[in-house]
PDB file of N, CA and C in Angstrom:
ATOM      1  N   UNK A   1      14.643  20.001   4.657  1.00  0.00           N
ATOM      2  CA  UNK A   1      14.130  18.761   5.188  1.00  0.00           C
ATOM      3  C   UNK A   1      15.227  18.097   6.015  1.00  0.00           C
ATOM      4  N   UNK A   2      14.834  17.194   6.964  1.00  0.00           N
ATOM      5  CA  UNK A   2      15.784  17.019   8.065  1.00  0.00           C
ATOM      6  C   UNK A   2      15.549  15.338   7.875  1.00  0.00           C
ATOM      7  N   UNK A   3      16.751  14.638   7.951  1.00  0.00           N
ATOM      8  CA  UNK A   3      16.771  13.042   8.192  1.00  0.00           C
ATOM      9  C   UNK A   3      16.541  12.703   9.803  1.00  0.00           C
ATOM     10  N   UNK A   4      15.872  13.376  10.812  1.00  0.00           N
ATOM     11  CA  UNK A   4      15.556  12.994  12.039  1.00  0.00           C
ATOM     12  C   UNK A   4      14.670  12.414  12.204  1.00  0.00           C
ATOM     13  N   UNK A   5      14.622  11.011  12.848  1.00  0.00           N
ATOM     14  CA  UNK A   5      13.582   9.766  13.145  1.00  0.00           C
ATOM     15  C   UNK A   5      13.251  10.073  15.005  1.00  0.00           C
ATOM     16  N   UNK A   6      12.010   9.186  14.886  1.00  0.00           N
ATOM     17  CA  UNK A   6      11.964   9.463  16.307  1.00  0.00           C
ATOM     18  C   UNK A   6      13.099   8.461  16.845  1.00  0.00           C
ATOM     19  N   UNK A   7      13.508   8.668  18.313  1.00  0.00           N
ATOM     20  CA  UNK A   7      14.364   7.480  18.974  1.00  0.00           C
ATOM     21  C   UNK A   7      14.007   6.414  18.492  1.00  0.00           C
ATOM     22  N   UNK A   8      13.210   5.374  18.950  1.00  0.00           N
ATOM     23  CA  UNK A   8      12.680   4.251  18.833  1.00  0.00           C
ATOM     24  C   UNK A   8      12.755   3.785  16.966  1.00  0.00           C
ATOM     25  N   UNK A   9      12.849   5.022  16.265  1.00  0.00           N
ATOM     26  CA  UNK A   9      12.919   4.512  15.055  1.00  0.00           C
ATOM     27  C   UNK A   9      14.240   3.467  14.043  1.00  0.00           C
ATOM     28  N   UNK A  10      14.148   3.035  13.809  1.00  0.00           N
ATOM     29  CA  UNK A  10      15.939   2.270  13.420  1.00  0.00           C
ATOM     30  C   UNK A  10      16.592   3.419  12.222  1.00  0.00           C
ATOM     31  N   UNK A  11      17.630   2.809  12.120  1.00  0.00           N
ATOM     32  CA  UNK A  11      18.207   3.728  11.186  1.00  0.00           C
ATOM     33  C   UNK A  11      18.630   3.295  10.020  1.00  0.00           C
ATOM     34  N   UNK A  12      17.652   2.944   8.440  1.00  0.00           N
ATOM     35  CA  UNK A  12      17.715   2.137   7.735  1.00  0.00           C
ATOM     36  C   UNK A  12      18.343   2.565   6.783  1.00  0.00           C
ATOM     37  N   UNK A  13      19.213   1.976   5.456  1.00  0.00           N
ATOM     38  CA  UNK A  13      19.838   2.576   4.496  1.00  0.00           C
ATOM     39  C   UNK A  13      19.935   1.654   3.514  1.00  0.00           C
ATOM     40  N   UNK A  14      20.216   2.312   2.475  1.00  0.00           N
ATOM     41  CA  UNK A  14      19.960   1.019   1.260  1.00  0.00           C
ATOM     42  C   UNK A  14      21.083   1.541   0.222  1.00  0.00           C
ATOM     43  N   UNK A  15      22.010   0.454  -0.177  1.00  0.00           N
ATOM     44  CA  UNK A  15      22.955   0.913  -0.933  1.00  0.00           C
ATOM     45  C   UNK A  15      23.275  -0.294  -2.088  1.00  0.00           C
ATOM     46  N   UNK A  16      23.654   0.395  -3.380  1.00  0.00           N
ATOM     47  CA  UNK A  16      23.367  -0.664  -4.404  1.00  0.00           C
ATOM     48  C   UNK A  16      24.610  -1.297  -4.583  1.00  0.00           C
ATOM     49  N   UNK A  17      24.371  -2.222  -4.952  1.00  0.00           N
ATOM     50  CA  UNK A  17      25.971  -3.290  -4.591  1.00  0.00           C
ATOM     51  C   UNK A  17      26.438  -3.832  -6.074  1.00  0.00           C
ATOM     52  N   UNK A  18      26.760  -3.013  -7.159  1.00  0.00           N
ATOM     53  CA  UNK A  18      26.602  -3.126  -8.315  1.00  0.00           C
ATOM     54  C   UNK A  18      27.587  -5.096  -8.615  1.00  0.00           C
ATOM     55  N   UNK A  19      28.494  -5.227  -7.749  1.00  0.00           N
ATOM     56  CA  UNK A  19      29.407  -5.965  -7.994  1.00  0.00           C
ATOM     57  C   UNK A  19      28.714  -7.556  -7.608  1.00  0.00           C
ATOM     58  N   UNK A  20      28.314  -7.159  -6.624  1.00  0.00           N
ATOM     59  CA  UNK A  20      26.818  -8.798  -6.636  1.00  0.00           C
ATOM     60  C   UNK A  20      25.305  -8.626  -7.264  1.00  0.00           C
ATOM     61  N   UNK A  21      25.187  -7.802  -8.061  1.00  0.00           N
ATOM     62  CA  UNK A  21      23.776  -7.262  -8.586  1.00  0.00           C
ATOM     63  C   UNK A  21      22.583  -7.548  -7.470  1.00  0.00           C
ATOM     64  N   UNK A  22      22.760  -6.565  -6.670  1.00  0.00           N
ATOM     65  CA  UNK A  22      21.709  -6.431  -5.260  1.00  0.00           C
ATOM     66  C   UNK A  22      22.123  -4.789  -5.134  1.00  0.00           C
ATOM     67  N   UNK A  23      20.878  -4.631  -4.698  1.00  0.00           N
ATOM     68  CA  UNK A  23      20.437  -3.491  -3.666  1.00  0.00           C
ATOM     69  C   UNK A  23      20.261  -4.222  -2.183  1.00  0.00           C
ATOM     70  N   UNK A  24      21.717  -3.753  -1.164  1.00  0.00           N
ATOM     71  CA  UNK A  24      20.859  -4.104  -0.273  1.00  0.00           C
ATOM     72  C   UNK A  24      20.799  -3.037   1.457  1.00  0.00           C
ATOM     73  N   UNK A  25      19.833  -3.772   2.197  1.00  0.00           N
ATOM     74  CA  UNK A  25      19.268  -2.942   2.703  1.00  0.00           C
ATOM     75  C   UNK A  25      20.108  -3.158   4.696  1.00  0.00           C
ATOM     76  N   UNK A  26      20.231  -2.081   4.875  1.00  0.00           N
ATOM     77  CA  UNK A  26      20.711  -2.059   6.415  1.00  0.00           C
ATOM     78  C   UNK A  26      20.288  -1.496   7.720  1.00  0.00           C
ATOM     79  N   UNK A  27      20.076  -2.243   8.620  1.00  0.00           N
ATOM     80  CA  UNK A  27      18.591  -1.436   9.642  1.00  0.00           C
ATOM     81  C   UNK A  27      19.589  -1.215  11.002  1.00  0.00           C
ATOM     82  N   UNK A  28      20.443  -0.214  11.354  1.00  0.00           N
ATOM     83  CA  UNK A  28      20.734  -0.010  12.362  1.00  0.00           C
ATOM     84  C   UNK A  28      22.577  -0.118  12.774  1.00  0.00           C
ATOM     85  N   UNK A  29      23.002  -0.617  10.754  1.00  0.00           N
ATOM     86  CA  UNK A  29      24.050  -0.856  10.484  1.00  0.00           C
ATOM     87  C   UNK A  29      24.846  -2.302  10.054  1.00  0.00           C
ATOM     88  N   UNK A  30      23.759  -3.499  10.551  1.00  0.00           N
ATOM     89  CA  UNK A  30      23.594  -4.572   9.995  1.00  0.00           C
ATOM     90  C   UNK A  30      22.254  -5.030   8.476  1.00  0.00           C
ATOM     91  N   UNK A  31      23.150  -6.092   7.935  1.00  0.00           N
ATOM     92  CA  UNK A  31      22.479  -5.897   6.748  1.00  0.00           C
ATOM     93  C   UNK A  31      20.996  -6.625   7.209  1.00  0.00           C
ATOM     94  N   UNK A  32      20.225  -6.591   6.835  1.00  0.00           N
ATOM     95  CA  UNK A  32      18.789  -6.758   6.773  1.00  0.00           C
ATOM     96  C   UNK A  32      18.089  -7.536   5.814  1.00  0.00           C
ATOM     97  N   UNK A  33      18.766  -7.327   4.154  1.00  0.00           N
ATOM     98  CA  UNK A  33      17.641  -7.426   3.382  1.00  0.00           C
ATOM     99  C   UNK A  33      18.593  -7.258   2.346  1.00  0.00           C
ATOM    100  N   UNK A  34      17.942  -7.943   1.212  1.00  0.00           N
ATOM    101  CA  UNK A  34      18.777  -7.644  -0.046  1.00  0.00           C
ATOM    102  C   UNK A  34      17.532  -7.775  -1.233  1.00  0.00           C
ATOM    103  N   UNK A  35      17.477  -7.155  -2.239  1.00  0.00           N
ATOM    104  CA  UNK A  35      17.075  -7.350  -3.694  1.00  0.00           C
ATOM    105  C   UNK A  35      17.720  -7.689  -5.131  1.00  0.00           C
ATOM    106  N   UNK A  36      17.116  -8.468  -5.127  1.00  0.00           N
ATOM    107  CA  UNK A  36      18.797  -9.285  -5.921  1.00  0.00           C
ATOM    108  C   UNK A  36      17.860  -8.787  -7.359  1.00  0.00           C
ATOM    109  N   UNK A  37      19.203  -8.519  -8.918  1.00  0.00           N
ATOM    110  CA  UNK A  37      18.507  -7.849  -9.758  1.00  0.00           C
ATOM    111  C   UNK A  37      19.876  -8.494 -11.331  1.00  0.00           C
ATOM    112  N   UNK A  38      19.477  -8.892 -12.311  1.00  0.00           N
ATOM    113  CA  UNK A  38      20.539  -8.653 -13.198  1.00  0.00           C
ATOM    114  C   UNK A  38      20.181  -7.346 -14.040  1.00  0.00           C
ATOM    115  N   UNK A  39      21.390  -7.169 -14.927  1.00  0.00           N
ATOM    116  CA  UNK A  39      20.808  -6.260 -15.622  1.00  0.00           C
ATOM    117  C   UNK A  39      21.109  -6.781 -17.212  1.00  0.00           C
ATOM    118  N   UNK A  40      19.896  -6.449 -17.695  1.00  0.00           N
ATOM    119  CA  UNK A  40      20.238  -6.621 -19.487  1.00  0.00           C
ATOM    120  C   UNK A  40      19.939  -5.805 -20.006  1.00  0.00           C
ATOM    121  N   UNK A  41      21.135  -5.364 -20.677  1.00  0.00           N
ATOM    122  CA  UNK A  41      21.361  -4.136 -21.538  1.00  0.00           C
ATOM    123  C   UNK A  41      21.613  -3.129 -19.945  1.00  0.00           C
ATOM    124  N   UNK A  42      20.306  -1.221 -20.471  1.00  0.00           N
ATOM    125  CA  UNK A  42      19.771  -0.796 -19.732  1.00  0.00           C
ATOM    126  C   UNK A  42      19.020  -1.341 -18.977  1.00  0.00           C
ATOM    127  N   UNK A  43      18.800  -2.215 -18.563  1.00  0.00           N
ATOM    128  CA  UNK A  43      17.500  -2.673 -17.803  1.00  0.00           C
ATOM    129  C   UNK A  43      17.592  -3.449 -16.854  1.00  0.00           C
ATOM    130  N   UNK A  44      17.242  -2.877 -15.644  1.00  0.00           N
ATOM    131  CA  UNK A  44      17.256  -3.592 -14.240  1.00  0.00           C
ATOM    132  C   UNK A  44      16.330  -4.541 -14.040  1.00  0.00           C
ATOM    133  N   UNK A  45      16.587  -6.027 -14.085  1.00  0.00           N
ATOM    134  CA  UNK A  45      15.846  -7.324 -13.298  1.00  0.00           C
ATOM    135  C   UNK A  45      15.086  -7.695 -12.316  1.00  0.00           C
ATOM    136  N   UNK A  46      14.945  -7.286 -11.865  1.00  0.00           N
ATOM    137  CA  UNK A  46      14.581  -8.224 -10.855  1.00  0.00           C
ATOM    138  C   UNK A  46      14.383  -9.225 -10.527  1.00  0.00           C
ATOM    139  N   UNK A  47      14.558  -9.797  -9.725  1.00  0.00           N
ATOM    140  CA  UNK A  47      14.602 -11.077  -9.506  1.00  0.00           C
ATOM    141  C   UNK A  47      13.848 -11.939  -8.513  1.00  0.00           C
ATOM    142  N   UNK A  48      14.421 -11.050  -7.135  1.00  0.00           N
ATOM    143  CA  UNK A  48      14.265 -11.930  -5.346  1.00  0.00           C
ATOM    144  C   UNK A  48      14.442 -10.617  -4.701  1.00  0.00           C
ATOM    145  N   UNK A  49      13.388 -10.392  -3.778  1.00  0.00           N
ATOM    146  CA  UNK A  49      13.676  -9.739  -2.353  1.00  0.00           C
ATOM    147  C   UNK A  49      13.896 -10.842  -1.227  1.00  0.00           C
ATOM    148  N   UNK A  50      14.135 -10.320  -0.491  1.00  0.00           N
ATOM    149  CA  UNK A  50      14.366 -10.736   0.815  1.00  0.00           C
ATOM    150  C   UNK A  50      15.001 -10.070   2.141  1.00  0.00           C
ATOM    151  N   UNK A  51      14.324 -10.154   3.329  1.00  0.00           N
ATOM    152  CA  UNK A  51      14.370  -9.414   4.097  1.00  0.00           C
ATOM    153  C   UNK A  51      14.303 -10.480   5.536  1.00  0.00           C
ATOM    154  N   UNK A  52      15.226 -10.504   6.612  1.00  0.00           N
ATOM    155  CA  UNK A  52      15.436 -11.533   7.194  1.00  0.00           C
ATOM    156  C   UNK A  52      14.428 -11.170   8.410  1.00  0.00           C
ATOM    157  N   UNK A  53      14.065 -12.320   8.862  1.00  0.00           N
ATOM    158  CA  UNK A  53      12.632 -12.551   9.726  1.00  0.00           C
ATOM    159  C   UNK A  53      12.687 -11.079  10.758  1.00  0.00           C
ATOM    160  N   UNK A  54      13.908 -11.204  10.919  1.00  0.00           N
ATOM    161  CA  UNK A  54      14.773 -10.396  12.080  1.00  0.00           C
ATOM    162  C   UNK A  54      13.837  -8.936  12.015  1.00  0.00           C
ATOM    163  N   UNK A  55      13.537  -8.596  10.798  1.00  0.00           N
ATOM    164  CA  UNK A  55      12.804  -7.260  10.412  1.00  0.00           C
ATOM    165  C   UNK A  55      11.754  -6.850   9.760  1.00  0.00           C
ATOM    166  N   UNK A  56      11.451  -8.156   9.763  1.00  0.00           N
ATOM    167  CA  UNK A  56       9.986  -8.110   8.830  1.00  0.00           C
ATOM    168  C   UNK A  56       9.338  -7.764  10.134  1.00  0.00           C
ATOM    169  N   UNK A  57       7.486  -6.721   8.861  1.00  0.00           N
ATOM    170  CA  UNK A  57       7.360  -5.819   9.759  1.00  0.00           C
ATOM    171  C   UNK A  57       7.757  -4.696  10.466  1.00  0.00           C
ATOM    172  N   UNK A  58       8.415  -4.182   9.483  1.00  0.00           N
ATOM    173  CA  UNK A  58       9.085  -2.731  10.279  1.00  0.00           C
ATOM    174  C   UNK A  58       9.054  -2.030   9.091  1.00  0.00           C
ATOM    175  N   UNK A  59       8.551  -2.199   7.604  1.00  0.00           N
ATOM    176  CA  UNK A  59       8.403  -1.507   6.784  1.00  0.00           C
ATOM    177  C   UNK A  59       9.923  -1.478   6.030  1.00  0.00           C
ATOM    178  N   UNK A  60      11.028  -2.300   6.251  1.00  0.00           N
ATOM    179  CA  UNK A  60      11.988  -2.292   5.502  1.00  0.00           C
ATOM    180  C   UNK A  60      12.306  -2.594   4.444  1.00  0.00           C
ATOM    181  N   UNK A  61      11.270  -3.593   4.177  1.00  0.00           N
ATOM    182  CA  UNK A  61      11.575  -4.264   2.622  1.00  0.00           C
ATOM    183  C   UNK A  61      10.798  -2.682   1.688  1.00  0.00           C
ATOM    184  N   UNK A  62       9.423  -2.151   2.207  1.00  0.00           N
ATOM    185  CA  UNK A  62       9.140  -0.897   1.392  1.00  0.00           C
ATOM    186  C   UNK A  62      10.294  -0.249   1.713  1.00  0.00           C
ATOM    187  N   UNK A  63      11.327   0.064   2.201  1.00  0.00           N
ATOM    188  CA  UNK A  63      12.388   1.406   2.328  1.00  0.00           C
ATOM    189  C   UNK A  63      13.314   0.636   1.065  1.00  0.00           C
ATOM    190  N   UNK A  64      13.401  -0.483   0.796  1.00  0.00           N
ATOM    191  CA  UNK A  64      14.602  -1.080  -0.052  1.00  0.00           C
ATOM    192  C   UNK A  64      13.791  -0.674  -1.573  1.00  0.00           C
ATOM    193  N   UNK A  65      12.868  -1.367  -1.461  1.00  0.00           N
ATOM    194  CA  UNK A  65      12.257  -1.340  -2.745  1.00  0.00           C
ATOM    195  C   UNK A  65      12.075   0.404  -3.088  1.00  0.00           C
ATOM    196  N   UNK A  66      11.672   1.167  -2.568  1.00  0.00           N
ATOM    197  CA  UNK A  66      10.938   2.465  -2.547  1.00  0.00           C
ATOM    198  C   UNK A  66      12.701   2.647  -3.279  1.00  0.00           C
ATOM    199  N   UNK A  67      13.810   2.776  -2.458  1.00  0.00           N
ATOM    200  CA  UNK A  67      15.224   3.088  -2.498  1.00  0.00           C
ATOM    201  C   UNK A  67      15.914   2.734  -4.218  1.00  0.00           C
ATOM    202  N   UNK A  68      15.502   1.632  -4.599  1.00  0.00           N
ATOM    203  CA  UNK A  68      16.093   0.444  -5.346  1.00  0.00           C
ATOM    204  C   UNK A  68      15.388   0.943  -6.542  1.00  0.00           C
ATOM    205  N   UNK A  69      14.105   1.337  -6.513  1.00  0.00           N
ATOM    206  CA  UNK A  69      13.627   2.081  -7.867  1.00  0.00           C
ATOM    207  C   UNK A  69      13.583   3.125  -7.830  1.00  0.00           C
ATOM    208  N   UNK A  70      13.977   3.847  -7.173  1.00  0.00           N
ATOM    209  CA  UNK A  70      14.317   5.602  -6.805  1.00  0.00           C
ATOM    210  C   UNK A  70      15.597   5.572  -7.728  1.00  0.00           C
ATOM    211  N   UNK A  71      16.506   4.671  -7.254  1.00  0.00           N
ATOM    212  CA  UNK A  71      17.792   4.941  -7.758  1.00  0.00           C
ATOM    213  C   UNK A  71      17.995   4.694  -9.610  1.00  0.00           C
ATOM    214  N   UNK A  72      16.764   3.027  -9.711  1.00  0.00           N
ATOM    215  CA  UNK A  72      16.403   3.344 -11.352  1.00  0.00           C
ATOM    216  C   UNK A  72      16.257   4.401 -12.451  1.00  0.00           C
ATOM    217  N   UNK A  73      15.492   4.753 -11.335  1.00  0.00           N
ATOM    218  CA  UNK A  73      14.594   6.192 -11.920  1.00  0.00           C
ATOM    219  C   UNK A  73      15.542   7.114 -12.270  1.00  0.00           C
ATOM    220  N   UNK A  74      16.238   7.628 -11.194  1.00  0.00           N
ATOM    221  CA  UNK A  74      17.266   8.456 -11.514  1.00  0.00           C
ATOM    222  C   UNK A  74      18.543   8.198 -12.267  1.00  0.00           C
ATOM    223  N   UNK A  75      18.591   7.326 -12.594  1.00  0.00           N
ATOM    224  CA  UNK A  75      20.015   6.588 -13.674  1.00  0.00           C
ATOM    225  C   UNK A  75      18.988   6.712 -14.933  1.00  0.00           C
ATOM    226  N   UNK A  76      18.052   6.634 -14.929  1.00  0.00           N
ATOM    227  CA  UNK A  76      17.296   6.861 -16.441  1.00  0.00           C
ATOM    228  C   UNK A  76      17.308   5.645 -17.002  1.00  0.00           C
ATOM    229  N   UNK A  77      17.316   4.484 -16.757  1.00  0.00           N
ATOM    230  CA  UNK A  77      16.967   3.027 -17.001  1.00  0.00           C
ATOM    231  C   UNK A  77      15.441   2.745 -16.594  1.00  0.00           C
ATOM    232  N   UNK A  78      15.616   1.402 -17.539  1.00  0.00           N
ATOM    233  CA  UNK A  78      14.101   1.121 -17.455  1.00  0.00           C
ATOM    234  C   UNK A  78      13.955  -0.542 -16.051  1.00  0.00           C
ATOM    235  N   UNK A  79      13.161  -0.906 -15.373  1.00  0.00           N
ATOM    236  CA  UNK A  79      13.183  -2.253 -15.155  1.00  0.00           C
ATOM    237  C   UNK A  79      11.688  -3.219 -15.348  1.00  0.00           C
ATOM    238  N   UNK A  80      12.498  -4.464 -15.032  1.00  0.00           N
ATOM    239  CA  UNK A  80      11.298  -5.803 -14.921  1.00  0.00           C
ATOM    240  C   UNK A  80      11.374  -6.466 -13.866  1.00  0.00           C
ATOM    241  N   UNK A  81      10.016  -6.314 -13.013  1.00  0.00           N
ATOM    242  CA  UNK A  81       9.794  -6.535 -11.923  1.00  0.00           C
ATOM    243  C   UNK A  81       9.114  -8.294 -11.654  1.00  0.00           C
ATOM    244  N   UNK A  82      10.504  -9.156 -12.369  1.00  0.00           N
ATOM    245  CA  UNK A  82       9.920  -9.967 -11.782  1.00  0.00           C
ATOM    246  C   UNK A  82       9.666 -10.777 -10.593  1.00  0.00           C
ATOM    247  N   UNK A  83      10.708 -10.184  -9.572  1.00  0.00           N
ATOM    248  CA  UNK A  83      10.057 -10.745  -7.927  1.00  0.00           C
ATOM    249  C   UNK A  83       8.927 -10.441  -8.235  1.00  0.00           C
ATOM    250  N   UNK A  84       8.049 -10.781  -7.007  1.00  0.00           N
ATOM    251  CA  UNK A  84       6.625 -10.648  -6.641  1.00  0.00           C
ATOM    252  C   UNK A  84       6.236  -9.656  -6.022  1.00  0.00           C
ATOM    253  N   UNK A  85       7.771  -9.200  -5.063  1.00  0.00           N
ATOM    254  CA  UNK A  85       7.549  -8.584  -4.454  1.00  0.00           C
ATOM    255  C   UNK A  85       7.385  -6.815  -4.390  1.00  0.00           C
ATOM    256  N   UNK A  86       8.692  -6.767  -5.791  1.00  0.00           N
ATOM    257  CA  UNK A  86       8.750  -5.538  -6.192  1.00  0.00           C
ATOM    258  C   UNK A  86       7.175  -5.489  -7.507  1.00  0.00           C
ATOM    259  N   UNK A  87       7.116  -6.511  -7.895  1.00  0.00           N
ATOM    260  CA  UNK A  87       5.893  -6.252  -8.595  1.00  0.00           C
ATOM    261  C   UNK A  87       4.655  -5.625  -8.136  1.00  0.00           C
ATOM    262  N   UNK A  88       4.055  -6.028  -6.524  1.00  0.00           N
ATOM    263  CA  UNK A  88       3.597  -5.290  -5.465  1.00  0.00           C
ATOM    264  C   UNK A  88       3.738  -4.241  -5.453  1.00  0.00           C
ATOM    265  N   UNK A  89       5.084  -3.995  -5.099  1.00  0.00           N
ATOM    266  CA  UNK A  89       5.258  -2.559  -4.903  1.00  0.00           C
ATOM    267  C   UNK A  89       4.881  -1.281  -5.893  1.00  0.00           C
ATOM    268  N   UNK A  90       4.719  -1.964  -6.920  1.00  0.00           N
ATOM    269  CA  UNK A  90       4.466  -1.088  -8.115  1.00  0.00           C
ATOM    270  C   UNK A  90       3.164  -1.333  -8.101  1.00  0.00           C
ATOM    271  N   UNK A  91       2.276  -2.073  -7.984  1.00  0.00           N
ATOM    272  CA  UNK A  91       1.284  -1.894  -7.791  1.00  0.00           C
ATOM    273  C   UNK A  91       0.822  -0.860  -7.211  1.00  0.00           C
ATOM    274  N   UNK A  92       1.171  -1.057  -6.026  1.00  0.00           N
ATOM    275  CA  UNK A  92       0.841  -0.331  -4.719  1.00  0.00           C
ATOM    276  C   UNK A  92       1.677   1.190  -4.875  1.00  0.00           C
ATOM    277  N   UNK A  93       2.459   1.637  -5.418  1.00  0.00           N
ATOM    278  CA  UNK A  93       3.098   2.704  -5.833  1.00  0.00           C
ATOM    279  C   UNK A  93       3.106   3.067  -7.858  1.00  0.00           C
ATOM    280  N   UNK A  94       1.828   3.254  -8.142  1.00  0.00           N
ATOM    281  CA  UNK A  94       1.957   3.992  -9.676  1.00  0.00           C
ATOM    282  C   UNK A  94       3.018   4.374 -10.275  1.00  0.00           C
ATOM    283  N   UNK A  95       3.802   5.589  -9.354  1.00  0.00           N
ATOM    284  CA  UNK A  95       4.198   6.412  -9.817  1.00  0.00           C
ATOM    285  C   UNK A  95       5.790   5.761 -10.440  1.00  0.00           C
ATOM    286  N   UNK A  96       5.784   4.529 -10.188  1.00  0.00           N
ATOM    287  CA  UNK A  96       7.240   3.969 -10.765  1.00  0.00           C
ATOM    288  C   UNK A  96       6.951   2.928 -11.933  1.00  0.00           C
ATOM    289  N   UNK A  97       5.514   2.809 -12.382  1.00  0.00           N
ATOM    290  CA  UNK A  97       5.064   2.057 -13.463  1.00  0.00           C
ATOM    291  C   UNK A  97       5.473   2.799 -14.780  1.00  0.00           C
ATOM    292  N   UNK A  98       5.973   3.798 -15.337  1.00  0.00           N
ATOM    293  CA  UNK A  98       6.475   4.703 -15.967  1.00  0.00           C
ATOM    294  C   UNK A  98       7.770   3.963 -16.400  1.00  0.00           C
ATOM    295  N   UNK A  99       8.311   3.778 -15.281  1.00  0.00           N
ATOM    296  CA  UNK A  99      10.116   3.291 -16.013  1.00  0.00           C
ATOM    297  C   UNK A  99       9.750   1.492 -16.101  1.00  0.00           C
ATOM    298  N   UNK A 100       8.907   0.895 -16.105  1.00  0.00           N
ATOM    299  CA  UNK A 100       8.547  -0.681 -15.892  1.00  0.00           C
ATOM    300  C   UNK A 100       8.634  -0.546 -17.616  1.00  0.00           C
ATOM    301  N   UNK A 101       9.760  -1.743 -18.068  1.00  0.00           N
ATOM    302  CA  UNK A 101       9.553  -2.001 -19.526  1.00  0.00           C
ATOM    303  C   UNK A 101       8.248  -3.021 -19.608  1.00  0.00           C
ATOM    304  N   UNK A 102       7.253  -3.130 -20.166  1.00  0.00           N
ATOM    305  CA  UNK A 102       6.246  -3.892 -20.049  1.00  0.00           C
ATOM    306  C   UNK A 102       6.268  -4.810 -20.954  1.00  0.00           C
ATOM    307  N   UNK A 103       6.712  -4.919 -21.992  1.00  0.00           N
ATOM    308  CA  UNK A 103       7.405  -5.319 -23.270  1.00  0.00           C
ATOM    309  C   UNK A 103       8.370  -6.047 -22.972  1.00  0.00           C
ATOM    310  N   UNK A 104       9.523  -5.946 -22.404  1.00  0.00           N
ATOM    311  CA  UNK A 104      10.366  -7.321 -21.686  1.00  0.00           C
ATOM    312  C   UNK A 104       9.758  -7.697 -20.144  1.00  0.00           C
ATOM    313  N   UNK A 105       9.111  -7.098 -19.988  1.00  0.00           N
ATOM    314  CA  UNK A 105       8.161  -8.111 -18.550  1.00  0.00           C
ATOM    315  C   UNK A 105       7.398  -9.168 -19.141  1.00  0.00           C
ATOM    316  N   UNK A 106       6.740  -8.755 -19.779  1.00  0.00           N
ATOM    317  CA  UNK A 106       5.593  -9.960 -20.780  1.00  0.00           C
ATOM    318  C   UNK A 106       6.614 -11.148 -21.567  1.00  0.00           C
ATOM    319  N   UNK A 107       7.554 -10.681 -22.315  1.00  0.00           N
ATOM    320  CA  UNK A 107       8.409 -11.556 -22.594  1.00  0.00           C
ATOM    321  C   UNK A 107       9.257 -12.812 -21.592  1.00  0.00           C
ATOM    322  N   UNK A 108      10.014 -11.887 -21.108  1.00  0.00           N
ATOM    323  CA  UNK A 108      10.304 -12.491 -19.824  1.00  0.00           C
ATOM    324  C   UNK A 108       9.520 -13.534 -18.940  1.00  0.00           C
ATOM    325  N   UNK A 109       8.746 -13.201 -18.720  1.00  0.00           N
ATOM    326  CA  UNK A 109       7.328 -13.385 -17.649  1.00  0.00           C
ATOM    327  C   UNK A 109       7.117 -15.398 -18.745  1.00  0.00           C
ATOM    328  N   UNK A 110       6.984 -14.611 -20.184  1.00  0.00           N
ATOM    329  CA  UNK A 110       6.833 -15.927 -20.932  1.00  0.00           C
ATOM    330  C   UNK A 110       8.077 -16.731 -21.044  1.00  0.00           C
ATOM    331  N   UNK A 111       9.089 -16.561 -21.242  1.00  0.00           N
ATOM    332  CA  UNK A 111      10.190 -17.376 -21.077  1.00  0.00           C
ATOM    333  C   UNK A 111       9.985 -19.029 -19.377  1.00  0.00           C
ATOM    334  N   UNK A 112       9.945 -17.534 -19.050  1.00  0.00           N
ATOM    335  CA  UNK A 112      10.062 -18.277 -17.675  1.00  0.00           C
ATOM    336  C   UNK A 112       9.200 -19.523 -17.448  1.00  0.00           C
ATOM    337  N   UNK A 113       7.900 -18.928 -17.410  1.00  0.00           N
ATOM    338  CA  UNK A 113       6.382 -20.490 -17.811  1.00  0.00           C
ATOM    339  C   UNK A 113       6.967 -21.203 -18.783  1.00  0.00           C
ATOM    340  N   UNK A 114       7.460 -20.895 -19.612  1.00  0.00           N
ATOM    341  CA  UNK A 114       7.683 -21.837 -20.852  1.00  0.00           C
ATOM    342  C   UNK A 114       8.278 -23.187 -20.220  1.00  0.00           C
ATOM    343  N   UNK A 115       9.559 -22.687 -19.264  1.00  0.00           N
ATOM    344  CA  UNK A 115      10.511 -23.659 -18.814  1.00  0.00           C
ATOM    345  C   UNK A 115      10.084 -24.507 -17.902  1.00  0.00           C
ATOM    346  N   UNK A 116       8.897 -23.997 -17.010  1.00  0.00           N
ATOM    347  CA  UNK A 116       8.288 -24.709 -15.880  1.00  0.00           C
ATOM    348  C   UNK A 116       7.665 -25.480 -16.143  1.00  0.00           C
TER     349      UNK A 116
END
């Protein structure tokens, strides 16, 4: 398999930034986008996406997110998707509902209302 895009395509990359707890995302060599995440215990957070106006619409925030639980997956951790956004994404992608602790999402999820 070959990493060749057409011209016109950008050249996006996503790298996890363990030291600010973000995944974030870069379209052409400038940063783009970040997913901000804590972790407790094993378990990746989520928190906030964000993706600057600059690139919305170009399918980057799916390359971060798609990237950001790829890399879960493969560390063998579990996460809780509480952005909205990665919650979406799992929607819209099954196949990463598998590593979703659902059990500290629901918890979590209740903490949070509690305080509001």
């Amino acid at each position: 398999m070959t990493d060749r895009q057409p011209p016109d395509t950008p050249d996006v990359e996503v790298h996890n930034d363990p030291e600010n707890n973000q995944f974030t995302v870069g379209v052409d060599g400038r940063i783009a986008g970040k997913a901000e995440y804590r972790l407790q215990g094993d378990t990746y957070v989520f928190t906030h996406t964000e993706v600057d106006p600059e690139f919305q619409g170009m399918g980057v925030a799916n390359r971060l997110a798609m990237a950001a639980l790829d890399e879960v997956r493969e560390e063998g951790r579990a996460l809780v998707p509480l952005c909205p956004f990665i919650a979406a994404y799992i929607r819209r992608h099954p196949e990463y509902d598998a590593i979703v602790d659902h059990e500290m999402t629901r918890e979590l999820k209740r903490r949070r209302d509690e305080r509001r």
